[in-house]
N, C-alpha and C. Protein backbone atom coordinates (compact mmCIF):
# COMPACT_ATOMS: atom_id res chain seq x y z
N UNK A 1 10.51 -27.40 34.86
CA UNK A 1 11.25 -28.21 33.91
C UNK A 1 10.76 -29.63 33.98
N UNK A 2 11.22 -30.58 33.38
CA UNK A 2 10.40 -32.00 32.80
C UNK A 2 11.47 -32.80 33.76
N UNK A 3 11.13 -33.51 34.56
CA UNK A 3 12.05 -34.35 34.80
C UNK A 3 11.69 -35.93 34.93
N UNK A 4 12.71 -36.86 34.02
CA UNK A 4 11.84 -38.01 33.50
C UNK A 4 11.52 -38.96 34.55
N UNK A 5 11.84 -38.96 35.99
CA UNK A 5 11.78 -39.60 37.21
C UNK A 5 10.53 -39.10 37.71
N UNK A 6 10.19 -37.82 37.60
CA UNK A 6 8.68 -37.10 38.42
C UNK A 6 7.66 -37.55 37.18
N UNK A 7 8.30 -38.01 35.79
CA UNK A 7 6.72 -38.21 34.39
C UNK A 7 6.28 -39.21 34.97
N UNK A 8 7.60 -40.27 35.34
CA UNK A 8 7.16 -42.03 35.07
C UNK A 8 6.27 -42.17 36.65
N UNK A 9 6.47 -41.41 37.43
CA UNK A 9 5.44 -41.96 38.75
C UNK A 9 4.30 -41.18 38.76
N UNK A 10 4.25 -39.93 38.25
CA UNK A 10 3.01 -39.43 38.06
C UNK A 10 2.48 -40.53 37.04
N UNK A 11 2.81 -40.78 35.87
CA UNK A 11 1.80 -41.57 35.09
C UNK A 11 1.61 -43.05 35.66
N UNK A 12 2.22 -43.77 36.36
CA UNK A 12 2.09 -44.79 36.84
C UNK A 12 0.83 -44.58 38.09
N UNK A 13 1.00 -43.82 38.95
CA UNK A 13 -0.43 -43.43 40.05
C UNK A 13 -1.63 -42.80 39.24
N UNK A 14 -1.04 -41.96 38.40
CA UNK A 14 -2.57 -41.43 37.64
C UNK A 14 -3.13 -41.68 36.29
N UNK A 15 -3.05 -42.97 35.58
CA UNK A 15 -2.52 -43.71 34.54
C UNK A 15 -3.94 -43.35 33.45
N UNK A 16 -5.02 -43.37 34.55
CA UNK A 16 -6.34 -43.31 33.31
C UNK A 16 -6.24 -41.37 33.13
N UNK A 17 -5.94 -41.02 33.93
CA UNK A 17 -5.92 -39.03 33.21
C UNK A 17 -5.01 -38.79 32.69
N UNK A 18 -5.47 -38.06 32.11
CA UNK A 18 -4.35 -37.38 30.97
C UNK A 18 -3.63 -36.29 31.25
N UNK A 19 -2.39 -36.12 31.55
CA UNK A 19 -0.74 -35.24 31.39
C UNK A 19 -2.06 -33.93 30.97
N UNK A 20 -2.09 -33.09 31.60
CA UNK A 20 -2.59 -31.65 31.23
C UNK A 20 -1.00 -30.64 30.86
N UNK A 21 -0.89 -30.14 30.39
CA UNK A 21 -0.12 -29.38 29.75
C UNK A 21 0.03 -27.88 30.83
N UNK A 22 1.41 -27.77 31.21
CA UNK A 22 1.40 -26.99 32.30
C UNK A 22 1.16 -25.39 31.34
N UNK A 23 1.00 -24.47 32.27
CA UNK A 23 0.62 -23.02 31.43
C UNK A 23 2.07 -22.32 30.77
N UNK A 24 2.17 -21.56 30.08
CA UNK A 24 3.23 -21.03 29.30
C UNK A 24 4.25 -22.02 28.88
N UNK A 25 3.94 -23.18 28.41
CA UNK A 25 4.95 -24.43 28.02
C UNK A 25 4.74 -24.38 26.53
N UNK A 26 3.86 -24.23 26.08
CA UNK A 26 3.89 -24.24 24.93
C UNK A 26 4.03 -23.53 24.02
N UNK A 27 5.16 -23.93 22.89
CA UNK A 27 5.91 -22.99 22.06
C UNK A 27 4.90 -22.02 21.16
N UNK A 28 5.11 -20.91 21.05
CA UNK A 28 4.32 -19.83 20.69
C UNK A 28 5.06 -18.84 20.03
N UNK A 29 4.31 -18.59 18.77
CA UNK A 29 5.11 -18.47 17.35
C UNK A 29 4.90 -16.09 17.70
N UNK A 30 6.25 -15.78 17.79
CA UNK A 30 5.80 -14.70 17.83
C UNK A 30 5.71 -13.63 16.86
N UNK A 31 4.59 -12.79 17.50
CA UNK A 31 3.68 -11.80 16.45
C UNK A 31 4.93 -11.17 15.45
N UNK A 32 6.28 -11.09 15.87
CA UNK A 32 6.96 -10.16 14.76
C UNK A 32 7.53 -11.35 13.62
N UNK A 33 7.31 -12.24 13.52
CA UNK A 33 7.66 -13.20 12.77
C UNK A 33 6.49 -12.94 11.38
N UNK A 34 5.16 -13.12 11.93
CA UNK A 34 3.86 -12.94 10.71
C UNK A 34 4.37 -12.00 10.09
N UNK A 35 4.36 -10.85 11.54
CA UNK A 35 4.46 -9.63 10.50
C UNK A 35 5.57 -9.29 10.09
N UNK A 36 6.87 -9.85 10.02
CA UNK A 36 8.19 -9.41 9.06
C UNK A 36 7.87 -9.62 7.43
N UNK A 37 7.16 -11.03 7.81
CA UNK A 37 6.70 -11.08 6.42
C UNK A 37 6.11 -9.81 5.31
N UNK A 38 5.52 -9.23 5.48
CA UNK A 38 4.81 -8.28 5.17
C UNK A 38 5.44 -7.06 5.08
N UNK A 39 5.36 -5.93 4.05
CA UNK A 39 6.36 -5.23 3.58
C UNK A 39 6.06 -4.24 4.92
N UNK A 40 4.68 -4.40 5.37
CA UNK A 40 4.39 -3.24 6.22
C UNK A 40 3.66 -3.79 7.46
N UNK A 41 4.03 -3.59 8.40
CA UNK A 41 3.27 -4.57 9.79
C UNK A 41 1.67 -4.11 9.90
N UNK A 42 0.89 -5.28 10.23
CA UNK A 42 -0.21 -5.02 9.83
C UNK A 42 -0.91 -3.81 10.72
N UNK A 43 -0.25 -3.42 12.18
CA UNK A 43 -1.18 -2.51 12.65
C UNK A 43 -0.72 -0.84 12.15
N UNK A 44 0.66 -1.21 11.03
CA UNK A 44 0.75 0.44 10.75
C UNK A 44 -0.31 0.62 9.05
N UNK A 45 -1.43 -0.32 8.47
CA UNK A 45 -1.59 -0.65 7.53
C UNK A 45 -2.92 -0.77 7.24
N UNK A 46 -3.99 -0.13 7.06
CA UNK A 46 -5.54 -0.15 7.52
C UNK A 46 -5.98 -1.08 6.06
N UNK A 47 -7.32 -1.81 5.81
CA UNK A 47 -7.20 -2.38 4.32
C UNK A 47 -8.80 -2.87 4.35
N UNK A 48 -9.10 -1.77 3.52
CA UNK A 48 -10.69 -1.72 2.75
C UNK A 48 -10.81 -3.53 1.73
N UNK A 49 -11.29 -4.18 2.63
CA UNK A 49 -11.15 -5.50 2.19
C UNK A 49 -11.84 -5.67 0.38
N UNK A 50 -12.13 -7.27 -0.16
CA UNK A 50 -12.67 -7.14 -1.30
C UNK A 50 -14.35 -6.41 -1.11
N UNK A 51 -15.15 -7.18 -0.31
CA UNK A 51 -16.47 -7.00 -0.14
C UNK A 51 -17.21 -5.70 0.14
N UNK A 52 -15.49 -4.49 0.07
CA UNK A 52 -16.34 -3.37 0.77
C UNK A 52 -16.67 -2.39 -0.22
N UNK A 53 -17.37 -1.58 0.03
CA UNK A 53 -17.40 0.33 -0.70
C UNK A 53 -17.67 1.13 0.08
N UNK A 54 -16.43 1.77 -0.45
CA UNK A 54 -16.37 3.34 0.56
C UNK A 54 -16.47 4.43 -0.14
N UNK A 55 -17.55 4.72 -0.04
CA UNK A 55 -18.24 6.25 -1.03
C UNK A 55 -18.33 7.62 0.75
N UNK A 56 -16.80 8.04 -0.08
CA UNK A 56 -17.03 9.56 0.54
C UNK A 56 -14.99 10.21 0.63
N UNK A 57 -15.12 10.73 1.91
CA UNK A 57 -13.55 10.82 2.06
C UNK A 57 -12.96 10.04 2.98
N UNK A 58 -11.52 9.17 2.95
CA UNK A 58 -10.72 8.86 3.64
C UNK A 58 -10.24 9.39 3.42
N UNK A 59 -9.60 9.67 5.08
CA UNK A 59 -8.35 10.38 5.80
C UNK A 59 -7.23 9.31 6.73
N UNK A 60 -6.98 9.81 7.29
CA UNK A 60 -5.99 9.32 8.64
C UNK A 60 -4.34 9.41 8.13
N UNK A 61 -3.75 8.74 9.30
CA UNK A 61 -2.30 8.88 9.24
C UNK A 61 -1.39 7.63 9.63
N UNK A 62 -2.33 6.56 8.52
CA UNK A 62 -1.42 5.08 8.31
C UNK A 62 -1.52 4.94 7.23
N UNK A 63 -1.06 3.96 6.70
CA UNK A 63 -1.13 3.35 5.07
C UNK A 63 -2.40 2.60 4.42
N UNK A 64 -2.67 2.32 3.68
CA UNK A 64 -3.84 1.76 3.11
C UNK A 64 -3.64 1.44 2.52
N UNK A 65 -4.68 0.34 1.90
CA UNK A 65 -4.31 -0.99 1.16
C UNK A 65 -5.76 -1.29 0.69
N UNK A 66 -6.28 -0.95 -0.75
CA UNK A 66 -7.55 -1.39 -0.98
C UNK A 66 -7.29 -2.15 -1.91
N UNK A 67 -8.22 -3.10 -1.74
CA UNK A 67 -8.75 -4.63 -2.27
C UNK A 67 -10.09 -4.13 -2.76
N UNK A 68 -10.65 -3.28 -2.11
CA UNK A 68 -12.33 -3.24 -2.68
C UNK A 68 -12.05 -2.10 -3.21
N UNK A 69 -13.49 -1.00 -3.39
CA UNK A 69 -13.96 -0.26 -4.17
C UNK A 69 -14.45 1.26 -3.40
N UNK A 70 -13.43 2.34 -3.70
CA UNK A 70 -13.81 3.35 -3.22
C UNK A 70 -13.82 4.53 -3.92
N UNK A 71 -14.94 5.33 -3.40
CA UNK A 71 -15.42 6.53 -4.59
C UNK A 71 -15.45 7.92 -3.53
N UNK A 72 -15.00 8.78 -4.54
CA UNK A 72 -14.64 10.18 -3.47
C UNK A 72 -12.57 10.63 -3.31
N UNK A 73 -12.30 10.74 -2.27
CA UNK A 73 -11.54 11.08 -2.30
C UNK A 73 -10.78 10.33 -1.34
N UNK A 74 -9.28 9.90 -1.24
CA UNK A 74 -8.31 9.75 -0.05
C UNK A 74 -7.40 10.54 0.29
N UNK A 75 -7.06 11.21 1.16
CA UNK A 75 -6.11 12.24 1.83
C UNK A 75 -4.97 11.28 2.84
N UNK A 76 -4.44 10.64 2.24
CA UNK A 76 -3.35 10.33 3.41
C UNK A 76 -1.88 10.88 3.07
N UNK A 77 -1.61 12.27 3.28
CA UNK A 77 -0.42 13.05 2.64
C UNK A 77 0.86 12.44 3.41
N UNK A 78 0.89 11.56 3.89
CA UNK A 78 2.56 11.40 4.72
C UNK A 78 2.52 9.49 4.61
N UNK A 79 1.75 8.98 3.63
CA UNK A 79 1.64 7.91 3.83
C UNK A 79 1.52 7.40 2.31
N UNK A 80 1.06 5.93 2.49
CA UNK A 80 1.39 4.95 1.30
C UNK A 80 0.15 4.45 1.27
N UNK A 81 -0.79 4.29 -0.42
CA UNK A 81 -1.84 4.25 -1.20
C UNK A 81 -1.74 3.16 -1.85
N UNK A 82 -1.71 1.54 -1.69
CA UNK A 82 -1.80 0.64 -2.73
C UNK A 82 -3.11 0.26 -2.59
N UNK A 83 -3.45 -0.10 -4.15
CA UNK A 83 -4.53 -0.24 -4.48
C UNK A 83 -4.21 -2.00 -5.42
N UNK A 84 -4.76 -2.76 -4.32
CA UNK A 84 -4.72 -4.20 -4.68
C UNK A 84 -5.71 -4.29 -5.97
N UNK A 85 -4.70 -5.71 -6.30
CA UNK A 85 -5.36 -6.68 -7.86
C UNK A 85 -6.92 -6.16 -8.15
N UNK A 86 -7.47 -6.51 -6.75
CA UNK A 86 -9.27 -6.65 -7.03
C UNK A 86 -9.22 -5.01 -6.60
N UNK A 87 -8.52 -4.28 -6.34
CA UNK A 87 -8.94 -2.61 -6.28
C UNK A 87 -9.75 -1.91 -7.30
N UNK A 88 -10.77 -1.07 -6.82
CA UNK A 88 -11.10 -0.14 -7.73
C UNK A 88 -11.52 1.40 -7.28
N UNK A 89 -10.54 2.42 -7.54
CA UNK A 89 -10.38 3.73 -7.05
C UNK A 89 -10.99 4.42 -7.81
N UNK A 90 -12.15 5.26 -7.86
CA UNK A 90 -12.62 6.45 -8.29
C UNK A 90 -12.68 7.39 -7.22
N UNK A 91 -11.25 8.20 -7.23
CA UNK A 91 -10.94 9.34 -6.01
C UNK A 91 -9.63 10.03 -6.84
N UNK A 92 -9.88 11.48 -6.07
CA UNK A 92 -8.35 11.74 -6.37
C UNK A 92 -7.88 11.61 -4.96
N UNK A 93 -6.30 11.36 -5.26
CA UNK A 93 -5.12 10.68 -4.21
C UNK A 93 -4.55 11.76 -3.87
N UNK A 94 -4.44 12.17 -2.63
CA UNK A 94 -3.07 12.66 -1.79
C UNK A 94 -2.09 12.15 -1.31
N UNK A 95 -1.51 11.41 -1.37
CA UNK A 95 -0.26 10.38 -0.52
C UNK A 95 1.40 11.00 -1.33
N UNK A 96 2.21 10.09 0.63
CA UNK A 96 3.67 10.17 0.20
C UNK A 96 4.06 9.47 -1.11
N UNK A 97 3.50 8.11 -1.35
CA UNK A 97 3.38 7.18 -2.12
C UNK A 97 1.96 6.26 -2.73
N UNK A 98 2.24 6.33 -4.04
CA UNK A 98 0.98 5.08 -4.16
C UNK A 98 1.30 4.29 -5.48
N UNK A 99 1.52 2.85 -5.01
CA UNK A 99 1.14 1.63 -5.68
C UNK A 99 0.37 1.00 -6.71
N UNK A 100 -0.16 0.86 -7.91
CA UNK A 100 -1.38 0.72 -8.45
C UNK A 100 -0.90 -0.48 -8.87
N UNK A 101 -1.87 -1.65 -8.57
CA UNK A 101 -1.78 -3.07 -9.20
C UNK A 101 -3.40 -3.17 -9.75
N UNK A 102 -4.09 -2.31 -9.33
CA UNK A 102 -5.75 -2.63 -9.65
C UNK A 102 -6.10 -1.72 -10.50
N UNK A 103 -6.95 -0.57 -10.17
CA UNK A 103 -7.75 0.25 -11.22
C UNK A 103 -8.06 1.60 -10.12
N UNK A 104 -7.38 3.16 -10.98
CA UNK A 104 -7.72 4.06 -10.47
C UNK A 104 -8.12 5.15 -11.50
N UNK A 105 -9.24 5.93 -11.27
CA UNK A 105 -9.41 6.69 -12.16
C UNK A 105 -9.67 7.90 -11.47
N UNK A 106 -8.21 8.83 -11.72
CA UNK A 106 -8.72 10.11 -10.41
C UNK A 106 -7.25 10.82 -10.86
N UNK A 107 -7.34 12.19 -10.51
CA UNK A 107 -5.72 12.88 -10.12
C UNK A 107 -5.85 12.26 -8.89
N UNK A 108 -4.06 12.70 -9.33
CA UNK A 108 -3.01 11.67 -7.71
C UNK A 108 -1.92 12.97 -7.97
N UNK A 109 -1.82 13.32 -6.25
CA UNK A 109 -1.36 14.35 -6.03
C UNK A 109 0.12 13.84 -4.64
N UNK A 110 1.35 13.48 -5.48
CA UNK A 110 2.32 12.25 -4.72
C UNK A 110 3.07 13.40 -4.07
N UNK A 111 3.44 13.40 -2.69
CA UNK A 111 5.05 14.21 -2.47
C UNK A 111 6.17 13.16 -2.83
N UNK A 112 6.26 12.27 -3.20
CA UNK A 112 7.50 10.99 -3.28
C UNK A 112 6.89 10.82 -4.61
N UNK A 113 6.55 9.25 -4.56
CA UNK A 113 6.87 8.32 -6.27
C UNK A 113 5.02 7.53 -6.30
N UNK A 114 5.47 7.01 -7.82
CA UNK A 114 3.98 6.12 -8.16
C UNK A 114 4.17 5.16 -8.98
N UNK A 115 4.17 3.87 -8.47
CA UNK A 115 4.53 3.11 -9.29
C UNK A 115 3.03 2.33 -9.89
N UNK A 116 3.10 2.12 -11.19
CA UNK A 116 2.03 1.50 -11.84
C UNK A 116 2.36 0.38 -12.53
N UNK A 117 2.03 -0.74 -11.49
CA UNK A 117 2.51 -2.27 -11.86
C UNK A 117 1.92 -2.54 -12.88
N UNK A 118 2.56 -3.54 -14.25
CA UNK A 118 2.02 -4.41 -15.51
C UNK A 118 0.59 -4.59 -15.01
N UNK A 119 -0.18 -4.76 -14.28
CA UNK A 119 -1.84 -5.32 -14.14
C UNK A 119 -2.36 -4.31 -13.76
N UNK A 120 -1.85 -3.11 -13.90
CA UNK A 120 -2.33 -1.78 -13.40
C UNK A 120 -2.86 -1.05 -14.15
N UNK A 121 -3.74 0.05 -13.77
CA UNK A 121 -4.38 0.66 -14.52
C UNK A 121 -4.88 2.22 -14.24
N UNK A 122 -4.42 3.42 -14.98
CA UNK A 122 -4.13 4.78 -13.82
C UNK A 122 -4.68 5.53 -15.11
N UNK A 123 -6.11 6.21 -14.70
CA UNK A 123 -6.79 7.45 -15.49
C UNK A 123 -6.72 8.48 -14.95
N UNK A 124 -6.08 9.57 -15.58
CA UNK A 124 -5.62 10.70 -14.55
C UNK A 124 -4.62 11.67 -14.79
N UNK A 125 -4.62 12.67 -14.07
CA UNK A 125 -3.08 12.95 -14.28
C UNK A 125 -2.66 13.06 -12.99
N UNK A 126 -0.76 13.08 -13.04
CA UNK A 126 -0.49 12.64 -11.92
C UNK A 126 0.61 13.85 -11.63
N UNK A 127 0.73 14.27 -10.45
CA UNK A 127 1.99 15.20 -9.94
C UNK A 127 2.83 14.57 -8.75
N UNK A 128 4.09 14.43 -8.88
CA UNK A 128 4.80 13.25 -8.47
C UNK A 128 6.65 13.72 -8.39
N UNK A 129 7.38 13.27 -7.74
CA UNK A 129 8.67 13.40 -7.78
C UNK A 129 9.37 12.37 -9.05
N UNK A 130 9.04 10.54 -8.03
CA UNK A 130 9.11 10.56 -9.35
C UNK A 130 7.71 9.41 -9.59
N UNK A 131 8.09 8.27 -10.98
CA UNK A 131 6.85 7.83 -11.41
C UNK A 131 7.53 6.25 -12.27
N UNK A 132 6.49 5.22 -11.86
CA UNK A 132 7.67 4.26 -12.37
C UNK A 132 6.22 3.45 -13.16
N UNK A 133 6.30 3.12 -14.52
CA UNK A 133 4.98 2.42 -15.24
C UNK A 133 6.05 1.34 -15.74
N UNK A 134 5.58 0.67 -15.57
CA UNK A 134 5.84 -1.25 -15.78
C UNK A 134 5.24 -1.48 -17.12
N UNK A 135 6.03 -2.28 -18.05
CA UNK A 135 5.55 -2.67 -19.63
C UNK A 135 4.06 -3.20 -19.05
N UNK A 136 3.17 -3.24 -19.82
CA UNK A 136 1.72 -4.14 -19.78
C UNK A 136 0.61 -3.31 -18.97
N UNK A 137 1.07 -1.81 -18.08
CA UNK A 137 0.02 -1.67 -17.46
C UNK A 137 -0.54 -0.12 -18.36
N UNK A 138 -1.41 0.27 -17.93
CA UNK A 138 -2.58 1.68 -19.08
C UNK A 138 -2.41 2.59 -18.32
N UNK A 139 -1.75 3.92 -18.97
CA UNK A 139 -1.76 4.76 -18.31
C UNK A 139 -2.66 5.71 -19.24
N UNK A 140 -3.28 6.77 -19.03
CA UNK A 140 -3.70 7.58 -19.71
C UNK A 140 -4.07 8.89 -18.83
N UNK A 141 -3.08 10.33 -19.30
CA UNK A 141 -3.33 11.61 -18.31
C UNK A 141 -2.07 12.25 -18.79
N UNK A 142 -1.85 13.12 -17.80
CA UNK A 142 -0.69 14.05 -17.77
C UNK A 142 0.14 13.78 -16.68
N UNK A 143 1.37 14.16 -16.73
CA UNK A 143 2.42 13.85 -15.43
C UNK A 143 2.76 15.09 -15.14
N UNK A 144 3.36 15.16 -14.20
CA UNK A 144 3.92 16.48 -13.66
C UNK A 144 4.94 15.71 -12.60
N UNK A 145 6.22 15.98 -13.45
CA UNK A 145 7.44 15.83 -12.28
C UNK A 145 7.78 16.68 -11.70
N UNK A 146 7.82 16.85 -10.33
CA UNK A 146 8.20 17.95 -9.44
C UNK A 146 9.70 17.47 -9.00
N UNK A 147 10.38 18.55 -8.93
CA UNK A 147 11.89 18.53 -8.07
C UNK A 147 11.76 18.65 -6.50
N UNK A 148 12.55 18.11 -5.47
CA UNK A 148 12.13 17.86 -3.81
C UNK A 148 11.97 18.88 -3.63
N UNK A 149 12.66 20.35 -4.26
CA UNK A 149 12.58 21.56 -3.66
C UNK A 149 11.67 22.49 -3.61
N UNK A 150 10.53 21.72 -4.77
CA UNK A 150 9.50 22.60 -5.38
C UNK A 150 9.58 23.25 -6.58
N UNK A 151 11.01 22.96 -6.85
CA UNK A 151 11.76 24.17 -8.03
C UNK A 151 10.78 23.12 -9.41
N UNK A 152 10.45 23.84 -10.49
CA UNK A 152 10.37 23.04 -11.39
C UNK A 152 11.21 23.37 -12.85
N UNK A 153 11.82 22.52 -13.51
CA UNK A 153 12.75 22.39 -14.34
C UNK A 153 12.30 23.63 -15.72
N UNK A 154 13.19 24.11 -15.98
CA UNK A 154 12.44 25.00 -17.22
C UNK A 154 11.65 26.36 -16.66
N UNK A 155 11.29 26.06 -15.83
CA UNK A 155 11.09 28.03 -15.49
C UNK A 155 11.70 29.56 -15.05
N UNK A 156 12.90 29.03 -15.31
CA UNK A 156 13.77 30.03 -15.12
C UNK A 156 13.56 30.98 -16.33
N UNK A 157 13.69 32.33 -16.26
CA UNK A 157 13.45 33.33 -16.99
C UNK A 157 12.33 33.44 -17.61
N UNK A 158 11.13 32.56 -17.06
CA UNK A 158 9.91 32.95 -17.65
C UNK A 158 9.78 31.85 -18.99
N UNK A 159 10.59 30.76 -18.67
CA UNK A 159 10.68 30.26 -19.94
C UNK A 159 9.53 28.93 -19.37
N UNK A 160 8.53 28.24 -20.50
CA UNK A 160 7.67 27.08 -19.98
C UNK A 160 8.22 25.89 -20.65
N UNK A 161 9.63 25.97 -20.90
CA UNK A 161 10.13 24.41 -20.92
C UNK A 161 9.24 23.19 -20.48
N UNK A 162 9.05 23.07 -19.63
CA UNK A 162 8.56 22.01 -18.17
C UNK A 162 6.54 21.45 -19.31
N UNK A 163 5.89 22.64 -19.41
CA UNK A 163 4.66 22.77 -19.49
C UNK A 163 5.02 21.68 -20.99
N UNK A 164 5.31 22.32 -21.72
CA UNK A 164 5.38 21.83 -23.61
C UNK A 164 6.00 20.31 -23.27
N UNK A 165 7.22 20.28 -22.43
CA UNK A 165 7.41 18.97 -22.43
C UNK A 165 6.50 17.71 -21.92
N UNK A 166 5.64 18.50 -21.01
CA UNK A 166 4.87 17.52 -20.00
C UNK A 166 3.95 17.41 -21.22
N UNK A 167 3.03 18.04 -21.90
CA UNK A 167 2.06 17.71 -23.09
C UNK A 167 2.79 16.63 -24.22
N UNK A 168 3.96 17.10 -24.70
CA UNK A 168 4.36 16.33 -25.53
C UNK A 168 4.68 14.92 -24.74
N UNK A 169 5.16 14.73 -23.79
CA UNK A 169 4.99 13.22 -23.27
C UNK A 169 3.89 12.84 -22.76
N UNK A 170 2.61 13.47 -22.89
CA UNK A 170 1.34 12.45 -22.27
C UNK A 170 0.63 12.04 -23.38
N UNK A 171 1.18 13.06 -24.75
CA UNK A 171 0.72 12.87 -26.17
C UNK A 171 1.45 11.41 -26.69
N UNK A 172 2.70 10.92 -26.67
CA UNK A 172 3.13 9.91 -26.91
C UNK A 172 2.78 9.13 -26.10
N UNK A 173 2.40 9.20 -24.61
CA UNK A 173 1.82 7.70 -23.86
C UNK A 173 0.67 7.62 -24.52
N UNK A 174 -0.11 8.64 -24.33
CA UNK A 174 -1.62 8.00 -24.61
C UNK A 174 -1.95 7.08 -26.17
């Protein structure tokens, strides 16, 4: 601890050196603070920066976050797919979730949701629980809403409700 009787005679005997700073005194900003910020802490969160290209398959079992440019395929089935501003995806998608603020041109194959932000841009068709498109962004493909159970709406008795409806709504987006 600092005590102002031990500063003033140390600096008075040792007047030309300088007060060195004892070890662990200084306040130190901690790591869960950066990362609260952030919807997702950075070591559960891998991220194909702007400068990169990744031509082939990603896999693994964290989230991803591309900024750059990847061609082929991504498989992350229990996880989350955003594809940043400067993104550009030519793959088809496996994920729990995926994000589009950049540019993907691929089927996307969701167990959860897909949201396609206003600056977004999704060529494809998509199979999904559910699916959320923002005024301003391009969608162009087919959807396929799945129910959690697998069940899909309209096939009971052999009837293809589900099929005619899914055409007639990719006919009015496009």
């Amino acid at each position: 601890m600092w005590n102002p009787s031990s500063q003033s005679a140390a600096s008075n005997s040792k007047s030309a050196e300088p007060m060195k700073p004892m070890p662990n005194t200084a306040p130190v900003e901690p790591t869960s603070t950066a990362s609260s910020r952030n919807l997702t802490p950075p070591q559960e969160q891998a991220t194909i920066g702007k400068a990169l290209v990744v031509k082939g398959e990603v896999t693994g079992s964290e989230s991803l976050y591309v900024d750059g440019r990847v061609e082929g395929t991504i498989n992350l089935p229990g996880n989350r797919v955003t594809v940043g501003r400067n993104g550009q995806v030519q793959a088809n998608i496996t994920a729990r979730e995926i994000i589009v603020l950049g540019a993907i041109i691929g089927n996307l194959t969701v167990s959860d949701r897909v949201e396609v932000r206003s600056e977004g841009s999704l060529t494809g068709d998509v199979s999904c629980q559910r699916i959320s498109i923002e005024d301003g962004a391009f969608f162009k493909g087919g959807i396929d809403v799945r129910k959690p159970n697998g069940k899909e709406p309209g096939k009971e008795n052999g009837a293809l409700y589900g099929a005619a409806k899914q055409d007639h709504s990719a006919a009015a987006l496009a």
